[in-house]
C-alpha atoms as a PDB file:
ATOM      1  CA  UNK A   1      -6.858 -46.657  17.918  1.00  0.00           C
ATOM      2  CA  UNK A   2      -6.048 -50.079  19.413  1.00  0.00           C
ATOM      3  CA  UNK A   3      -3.632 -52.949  18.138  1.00  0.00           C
ATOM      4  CA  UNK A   4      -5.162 -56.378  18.272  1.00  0.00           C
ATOM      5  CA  UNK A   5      -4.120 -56.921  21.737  1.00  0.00           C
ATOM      6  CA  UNK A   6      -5.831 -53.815  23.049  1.00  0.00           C
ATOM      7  CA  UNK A   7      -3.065 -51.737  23.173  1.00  0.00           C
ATOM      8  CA  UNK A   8      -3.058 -47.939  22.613  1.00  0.00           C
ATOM      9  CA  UNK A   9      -1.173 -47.585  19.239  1.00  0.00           C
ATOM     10  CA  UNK A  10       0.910 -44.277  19.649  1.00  0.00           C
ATOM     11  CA  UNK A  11       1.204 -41.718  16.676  1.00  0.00           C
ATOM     12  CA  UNK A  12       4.051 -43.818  15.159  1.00  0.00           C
ATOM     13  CA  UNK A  13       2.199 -47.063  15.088  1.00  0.00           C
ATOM     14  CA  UNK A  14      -0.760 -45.409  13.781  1.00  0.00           C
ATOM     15  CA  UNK A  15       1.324 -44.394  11.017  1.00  0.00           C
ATOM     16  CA  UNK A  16       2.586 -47.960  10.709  1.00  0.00           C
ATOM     17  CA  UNK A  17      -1.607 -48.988  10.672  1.00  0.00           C
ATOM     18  CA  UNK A  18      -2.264 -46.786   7.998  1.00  0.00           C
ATOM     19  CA  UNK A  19       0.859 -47.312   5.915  1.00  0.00           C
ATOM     20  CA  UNK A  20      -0.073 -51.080   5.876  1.00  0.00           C
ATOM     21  CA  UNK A  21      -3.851 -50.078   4.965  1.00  0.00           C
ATOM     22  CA  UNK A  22      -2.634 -47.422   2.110  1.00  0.00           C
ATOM     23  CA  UNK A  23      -0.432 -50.630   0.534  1.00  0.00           C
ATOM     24  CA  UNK A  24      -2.983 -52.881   0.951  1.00  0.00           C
ATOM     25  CA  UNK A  25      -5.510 -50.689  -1.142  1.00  0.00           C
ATOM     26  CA  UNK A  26      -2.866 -49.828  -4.111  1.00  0.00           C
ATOM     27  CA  UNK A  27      -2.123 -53.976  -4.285  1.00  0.00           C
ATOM     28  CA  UNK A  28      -6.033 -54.826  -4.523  1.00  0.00           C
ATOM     29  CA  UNK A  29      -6.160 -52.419  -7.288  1.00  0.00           C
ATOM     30  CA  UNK A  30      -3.530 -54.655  -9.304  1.00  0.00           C
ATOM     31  CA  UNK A  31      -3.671 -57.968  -7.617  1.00  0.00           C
ATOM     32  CA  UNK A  32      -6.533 -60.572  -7.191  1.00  0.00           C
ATOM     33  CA  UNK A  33      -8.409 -60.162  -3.387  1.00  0.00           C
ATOM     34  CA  UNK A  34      -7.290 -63.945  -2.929  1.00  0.00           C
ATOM     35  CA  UNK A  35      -3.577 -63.904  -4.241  1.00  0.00           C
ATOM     36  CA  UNK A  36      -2.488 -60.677  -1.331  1.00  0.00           C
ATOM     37  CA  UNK A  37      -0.720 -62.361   1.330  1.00  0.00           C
ATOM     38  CA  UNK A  38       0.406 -60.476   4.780  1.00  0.00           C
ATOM     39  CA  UNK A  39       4.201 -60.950   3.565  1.00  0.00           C
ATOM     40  CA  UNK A  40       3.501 -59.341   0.834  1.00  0.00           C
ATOM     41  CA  UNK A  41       1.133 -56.510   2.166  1.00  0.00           C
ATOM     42  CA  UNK A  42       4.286 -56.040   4.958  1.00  0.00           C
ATOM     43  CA  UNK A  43       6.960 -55.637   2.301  1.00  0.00           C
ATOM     44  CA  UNK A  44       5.787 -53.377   0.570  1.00  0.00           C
ATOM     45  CA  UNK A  45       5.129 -51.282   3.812  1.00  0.00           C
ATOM     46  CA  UNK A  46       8.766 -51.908   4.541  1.00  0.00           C
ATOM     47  CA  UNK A  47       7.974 -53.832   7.856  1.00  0.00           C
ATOM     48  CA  UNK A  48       7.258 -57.360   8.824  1.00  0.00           C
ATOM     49  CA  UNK A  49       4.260 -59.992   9.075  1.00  0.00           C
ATOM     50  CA  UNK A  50       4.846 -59.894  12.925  1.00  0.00           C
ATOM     51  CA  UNK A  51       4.014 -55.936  12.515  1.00  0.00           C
ATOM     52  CA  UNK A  52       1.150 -56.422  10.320  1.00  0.00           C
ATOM     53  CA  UNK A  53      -0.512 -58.767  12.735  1.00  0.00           C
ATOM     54  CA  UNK A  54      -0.230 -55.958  15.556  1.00  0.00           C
ATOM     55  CA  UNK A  55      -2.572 -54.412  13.807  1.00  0.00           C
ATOM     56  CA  UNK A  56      -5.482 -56.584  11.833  1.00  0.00           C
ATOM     57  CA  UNK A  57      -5.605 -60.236  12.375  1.00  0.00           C
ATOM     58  CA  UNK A  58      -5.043 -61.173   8.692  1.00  0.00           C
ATOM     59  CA  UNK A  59      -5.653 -59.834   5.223  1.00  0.00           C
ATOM     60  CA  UNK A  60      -9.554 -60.147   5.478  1.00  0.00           C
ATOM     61  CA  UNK A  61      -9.591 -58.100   8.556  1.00  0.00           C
ATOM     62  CA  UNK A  62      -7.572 -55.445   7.225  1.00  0.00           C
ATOM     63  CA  UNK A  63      -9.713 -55.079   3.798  1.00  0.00           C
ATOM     64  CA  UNK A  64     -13.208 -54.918   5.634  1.00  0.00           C
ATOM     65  CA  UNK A  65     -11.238 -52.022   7.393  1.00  0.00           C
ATOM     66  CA  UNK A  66     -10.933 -50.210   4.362  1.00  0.00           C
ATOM     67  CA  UNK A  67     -14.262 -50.680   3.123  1.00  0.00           C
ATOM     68  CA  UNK A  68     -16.262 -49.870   5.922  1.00  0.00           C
ATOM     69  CA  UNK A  69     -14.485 -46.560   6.007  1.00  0.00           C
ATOM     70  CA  UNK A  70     -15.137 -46.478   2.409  1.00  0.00           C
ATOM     71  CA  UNK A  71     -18.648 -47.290   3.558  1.00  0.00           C
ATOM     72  CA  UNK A  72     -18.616 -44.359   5.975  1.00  0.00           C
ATOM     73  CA  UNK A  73     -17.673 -41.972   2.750  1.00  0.00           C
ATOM     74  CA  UNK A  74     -20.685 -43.018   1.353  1.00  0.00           C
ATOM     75  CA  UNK A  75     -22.949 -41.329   3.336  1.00  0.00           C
ATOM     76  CA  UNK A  76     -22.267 -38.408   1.197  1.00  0.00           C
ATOM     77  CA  UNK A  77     -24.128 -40.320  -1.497  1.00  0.00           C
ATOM     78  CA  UNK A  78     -26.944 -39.045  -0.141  1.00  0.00           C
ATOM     79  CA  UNK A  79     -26.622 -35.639  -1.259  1.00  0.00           C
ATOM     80  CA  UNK A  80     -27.130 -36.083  -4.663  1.00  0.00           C
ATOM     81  CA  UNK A  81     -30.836 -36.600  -4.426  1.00  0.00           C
ATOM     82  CA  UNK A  82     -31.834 -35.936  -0.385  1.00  0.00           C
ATOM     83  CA  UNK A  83     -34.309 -32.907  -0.708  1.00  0.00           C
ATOM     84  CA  UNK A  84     -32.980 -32.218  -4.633  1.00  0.00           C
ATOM     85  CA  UNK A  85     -35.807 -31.064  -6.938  1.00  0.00           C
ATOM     86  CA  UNK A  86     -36.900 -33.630  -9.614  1.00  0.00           C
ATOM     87  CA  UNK A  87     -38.847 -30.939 -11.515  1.00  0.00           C
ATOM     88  CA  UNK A  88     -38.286 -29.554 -14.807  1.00  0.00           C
ATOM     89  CA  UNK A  89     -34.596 -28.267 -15.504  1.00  0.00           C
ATOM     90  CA  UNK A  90     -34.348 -28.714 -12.041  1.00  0.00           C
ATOM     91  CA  UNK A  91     -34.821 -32.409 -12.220  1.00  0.00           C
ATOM     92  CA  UNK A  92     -32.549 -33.471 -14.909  1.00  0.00           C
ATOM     93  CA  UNK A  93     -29.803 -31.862 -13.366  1.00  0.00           C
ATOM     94  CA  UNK A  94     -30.744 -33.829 -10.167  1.00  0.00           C
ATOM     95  CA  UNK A  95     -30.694 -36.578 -12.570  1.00  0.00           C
ATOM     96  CA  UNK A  96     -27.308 -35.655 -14.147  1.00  0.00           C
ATOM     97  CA  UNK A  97     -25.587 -34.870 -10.512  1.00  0.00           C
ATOM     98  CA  UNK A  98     -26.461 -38.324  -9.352  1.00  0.00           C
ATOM     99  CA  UNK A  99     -24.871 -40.120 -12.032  1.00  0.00           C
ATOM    100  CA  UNK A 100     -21.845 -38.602 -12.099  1.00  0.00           C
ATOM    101  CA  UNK A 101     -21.263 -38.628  -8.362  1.00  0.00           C
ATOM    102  CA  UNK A 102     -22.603 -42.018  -8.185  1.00  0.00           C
ATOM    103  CA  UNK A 103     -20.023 -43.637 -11.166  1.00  0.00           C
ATOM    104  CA  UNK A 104     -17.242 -41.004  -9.354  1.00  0.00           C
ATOM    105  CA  UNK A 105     -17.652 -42.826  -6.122  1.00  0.00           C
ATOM    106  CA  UNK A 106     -17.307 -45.913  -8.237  1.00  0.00           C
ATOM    107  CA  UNK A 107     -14.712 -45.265 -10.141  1.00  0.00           C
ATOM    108  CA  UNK A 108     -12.498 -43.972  -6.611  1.00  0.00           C
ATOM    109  CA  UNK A 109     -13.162 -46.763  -4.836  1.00  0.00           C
ATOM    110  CA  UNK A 110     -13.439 -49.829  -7.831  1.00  0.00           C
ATOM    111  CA  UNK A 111     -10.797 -52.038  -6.092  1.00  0.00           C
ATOM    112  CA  UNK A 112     -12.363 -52.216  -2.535  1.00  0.00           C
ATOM    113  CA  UNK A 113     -16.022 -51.975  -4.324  1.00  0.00           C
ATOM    114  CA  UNK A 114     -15.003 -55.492  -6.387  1.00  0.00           C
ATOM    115  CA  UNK A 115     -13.914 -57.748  -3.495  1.00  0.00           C
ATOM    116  CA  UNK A 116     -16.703 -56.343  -1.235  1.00  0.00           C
ATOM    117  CA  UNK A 117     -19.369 -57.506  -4.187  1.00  0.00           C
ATOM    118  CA  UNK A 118     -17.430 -60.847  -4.337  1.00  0.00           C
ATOM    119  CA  UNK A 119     -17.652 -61.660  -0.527  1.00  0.00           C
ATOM    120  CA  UNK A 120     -21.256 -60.558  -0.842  1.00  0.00           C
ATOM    121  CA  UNK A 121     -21.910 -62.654  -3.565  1.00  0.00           C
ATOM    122  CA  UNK A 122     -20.377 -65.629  -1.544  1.00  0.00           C
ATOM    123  CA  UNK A 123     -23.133 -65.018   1.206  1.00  0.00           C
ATOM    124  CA  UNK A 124     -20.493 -63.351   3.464  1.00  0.00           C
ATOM    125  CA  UNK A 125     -22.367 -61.235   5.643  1.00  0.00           C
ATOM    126  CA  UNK A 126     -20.188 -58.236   6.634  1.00  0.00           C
ATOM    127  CA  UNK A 127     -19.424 -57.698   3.179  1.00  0.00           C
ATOM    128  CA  UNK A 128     -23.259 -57.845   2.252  1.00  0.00           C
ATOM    129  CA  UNK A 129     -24.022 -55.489   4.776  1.00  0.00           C
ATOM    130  CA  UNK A 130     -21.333 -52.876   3.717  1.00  0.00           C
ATOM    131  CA  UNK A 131     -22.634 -53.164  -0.002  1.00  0.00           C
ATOM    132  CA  UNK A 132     -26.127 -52.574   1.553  1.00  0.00           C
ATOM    133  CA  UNK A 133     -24.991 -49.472   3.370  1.00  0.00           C
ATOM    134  CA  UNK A 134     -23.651 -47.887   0.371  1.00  0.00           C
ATOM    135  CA  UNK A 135     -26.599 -48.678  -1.908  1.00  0.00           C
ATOM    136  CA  UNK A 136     -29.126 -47.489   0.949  1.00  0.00           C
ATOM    137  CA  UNK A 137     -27.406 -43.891   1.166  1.00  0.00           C
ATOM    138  CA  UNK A 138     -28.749 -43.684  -2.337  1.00  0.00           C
ATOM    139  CA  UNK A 139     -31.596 -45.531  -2.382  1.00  0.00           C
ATOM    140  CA  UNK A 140     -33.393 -44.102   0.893  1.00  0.00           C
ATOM    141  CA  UNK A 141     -33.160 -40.543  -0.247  1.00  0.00           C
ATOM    142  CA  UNK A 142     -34.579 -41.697  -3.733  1.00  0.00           C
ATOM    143  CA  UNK A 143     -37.429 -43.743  -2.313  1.00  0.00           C
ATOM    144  CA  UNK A 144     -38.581 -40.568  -0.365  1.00  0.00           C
ATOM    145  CA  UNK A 145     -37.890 -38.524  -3.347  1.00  0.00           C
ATOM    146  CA  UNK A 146     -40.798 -40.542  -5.416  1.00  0.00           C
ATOM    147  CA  UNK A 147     -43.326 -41.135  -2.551  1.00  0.00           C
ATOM    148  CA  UNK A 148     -43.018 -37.227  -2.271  1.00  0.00           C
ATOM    149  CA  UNK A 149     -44.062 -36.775  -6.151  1.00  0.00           C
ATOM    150  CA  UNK A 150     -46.219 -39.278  -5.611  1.00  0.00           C
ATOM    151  CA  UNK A 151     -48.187 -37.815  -2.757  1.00  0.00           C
ATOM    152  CA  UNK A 152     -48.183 -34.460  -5.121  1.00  0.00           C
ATOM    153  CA  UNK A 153     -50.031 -36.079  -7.562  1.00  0.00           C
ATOM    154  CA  UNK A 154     -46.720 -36.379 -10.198  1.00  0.00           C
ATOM    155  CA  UNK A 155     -46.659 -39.894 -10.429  1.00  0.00           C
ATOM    156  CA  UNK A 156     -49.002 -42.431 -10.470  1.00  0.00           C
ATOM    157  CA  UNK A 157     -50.139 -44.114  -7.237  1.00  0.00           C
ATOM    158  CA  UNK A 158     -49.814 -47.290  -8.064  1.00  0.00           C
ATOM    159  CA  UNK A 159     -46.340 -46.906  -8.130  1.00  0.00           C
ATOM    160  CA  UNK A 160     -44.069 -48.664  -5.115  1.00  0.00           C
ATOM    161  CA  UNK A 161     -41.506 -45.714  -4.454  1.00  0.00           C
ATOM    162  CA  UNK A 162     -38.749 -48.296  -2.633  1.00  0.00           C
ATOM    163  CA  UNK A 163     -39.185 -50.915  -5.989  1.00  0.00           C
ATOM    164  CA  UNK A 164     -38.521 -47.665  -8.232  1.00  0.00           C
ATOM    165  CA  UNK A 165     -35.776 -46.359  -6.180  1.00  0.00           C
ATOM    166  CA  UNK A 166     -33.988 -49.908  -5.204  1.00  0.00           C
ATOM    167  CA  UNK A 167     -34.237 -50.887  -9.238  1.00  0.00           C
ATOM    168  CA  UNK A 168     -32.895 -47.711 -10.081  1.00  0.00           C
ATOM    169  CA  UNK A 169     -29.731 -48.013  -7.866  1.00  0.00           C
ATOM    170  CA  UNK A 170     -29.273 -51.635  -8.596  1.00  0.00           C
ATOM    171  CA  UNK A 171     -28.909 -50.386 -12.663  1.00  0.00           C
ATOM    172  CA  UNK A 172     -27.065 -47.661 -11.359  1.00  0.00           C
ATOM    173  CA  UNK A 173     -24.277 -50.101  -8.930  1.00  0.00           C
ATOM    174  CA  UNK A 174     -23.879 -52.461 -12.188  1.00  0.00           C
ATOM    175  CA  UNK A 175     -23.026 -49.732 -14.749  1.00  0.00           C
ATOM    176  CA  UNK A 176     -20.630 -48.437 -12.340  1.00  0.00           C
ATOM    177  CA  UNK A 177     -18.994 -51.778 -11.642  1.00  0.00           C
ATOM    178  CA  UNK A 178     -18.882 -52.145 -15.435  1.00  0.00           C
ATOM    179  CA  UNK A 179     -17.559 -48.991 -16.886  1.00  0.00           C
ATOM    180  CA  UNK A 180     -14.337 -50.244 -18.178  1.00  0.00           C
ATOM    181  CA  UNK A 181     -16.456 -52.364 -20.144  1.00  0.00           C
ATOM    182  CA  UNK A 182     -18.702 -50.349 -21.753  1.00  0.00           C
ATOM    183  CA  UNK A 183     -15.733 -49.464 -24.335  1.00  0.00           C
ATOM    184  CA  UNK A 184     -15.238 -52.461 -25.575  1.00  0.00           C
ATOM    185  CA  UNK A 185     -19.425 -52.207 -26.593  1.00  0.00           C
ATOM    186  CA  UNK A 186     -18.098 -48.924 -28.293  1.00  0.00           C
ATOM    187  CA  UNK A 187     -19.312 -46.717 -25.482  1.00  0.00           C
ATOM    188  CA  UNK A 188     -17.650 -43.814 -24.418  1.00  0.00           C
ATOM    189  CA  UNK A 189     -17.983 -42.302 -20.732  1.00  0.00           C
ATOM    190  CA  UNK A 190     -19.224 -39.139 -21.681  1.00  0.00           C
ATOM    191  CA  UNK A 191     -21.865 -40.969 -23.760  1.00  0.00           C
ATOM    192  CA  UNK A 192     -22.709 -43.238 -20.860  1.00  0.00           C
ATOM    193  CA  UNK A 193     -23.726 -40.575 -18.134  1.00  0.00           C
ATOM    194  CA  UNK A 194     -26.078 -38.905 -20.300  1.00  0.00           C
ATOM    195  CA  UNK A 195     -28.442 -42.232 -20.924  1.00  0.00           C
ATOM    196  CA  UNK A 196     -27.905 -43.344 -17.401  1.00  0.00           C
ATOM    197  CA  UNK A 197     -29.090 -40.049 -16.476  1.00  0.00           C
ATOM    198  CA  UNK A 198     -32.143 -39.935 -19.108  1.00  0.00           C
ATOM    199  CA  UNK A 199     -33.114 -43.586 -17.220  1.00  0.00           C
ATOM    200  CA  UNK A 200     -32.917 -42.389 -14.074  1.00  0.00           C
ATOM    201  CA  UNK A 201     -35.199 -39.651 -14.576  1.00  0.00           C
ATOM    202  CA  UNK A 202     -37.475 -41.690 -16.697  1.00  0.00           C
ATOM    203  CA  UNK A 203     -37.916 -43.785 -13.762  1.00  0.00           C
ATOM    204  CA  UNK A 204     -38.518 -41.460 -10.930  1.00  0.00           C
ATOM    205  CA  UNK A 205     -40.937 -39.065 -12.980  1.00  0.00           C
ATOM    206  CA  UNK A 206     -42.226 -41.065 -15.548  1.00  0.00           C
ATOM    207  CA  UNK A 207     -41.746 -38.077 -17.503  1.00  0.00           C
ATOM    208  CA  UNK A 208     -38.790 -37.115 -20.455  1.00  0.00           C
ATOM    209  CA  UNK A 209     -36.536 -34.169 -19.258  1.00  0.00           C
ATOM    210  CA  UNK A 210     -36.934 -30.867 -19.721  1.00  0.00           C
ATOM    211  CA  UNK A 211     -33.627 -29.808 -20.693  1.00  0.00           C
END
């Protein structure tokens, strides 16, 4: 680990990197992306700007940081459907598994998640690729899972498996970004995962659940 310079940071500046990173996260979680300020970020560490800038070369450096480690965590995303069964019982608890790992990761991560879909949705392309990299550790695995049914005969052939799979992980990113707000439509989580579920199957088998 390196300081912007190119120095080797020893064990106590690594500390001092990660402290900085750790206060960064908890203010992003309470604070607007645009309002955090180095000052600020340093304070709360209980060092200085001068320290901070040892480190990341401002705010914006620091948060793409944290979410292309969060990125990195992603990958395990792809467990939730890579080789799964999407038969029978089998399949809705595929179905079931996904959801709730996928609005987990969501909910974990919901600070870092909302300023990386704002700086995508500003055309900025680091933070488009990171979104991309976390959607495609879903939506790879899923796209093989429904050319695989497909090629069994399962679902029908006219069917594009990466239109399926990217529409059903684009459904799945917006619930997740929205879950707060679901309560306010008099939704409760536990009701949510259960119809985002029942969707999900619907659109990879075609097919209700056997449950």
């Amino acid at each position: 680990m390196r300081t912007v310079d190119g120095r080797v940071a020893g064990r106590r500046g690594q500390a001092t990197r990660q402290k900085l990173l750790d206060c960064l996260s908890e203010m992003l979680s309470s604070s607007p992306y645009r309002d955090v300020k180095v000052i600020d970020v340093a304070r709360k560490a209980g060092t200085s700007p001068a320290t901070f800038y040892q480190y990341f070369p401002d705010v914006e450096g620091a948060v793409l940081e944290i979410a292309e480690r969060m990125a990195a965590e992603s990958s395990s995303l792809a467990g939730l459907t890579a080789g799964r069964s999407w038969v029978g019982k089998a399949g809705w608890q595929t179905a079931q598994e996904l959801v709730d790992g996928f609005l987990e990761f969501w909910r974990k991560n919901d600070a870092i998640l909302r300023v990386v879909d704002l700086g995508a949705a500003e055309g900025d392309k680091r933070f488009a690729k990171i979104r991309m990299k976390i959607l495609n550790s879903v939506n790879s695995p899923l796209t093989d899972s429904v050319a695989d049914l497909q090629a069994k005969g399962k679902v029908d052939k006219d069917v594009n498996p990466a239109a399926i799979a990217g529409s059903l992980v684009v459904m799945l990113a917006a619930a997740a970004s929205h879950q707060k707000g679901f309560s306010s439509w008099g939704v409760k989580q536990a009701e949510l995962k259960p119809h985002l579920a029942l969707l999900t199957y619907l659109g990879i088998t075609g097919k209700k659940p056997a449950k």
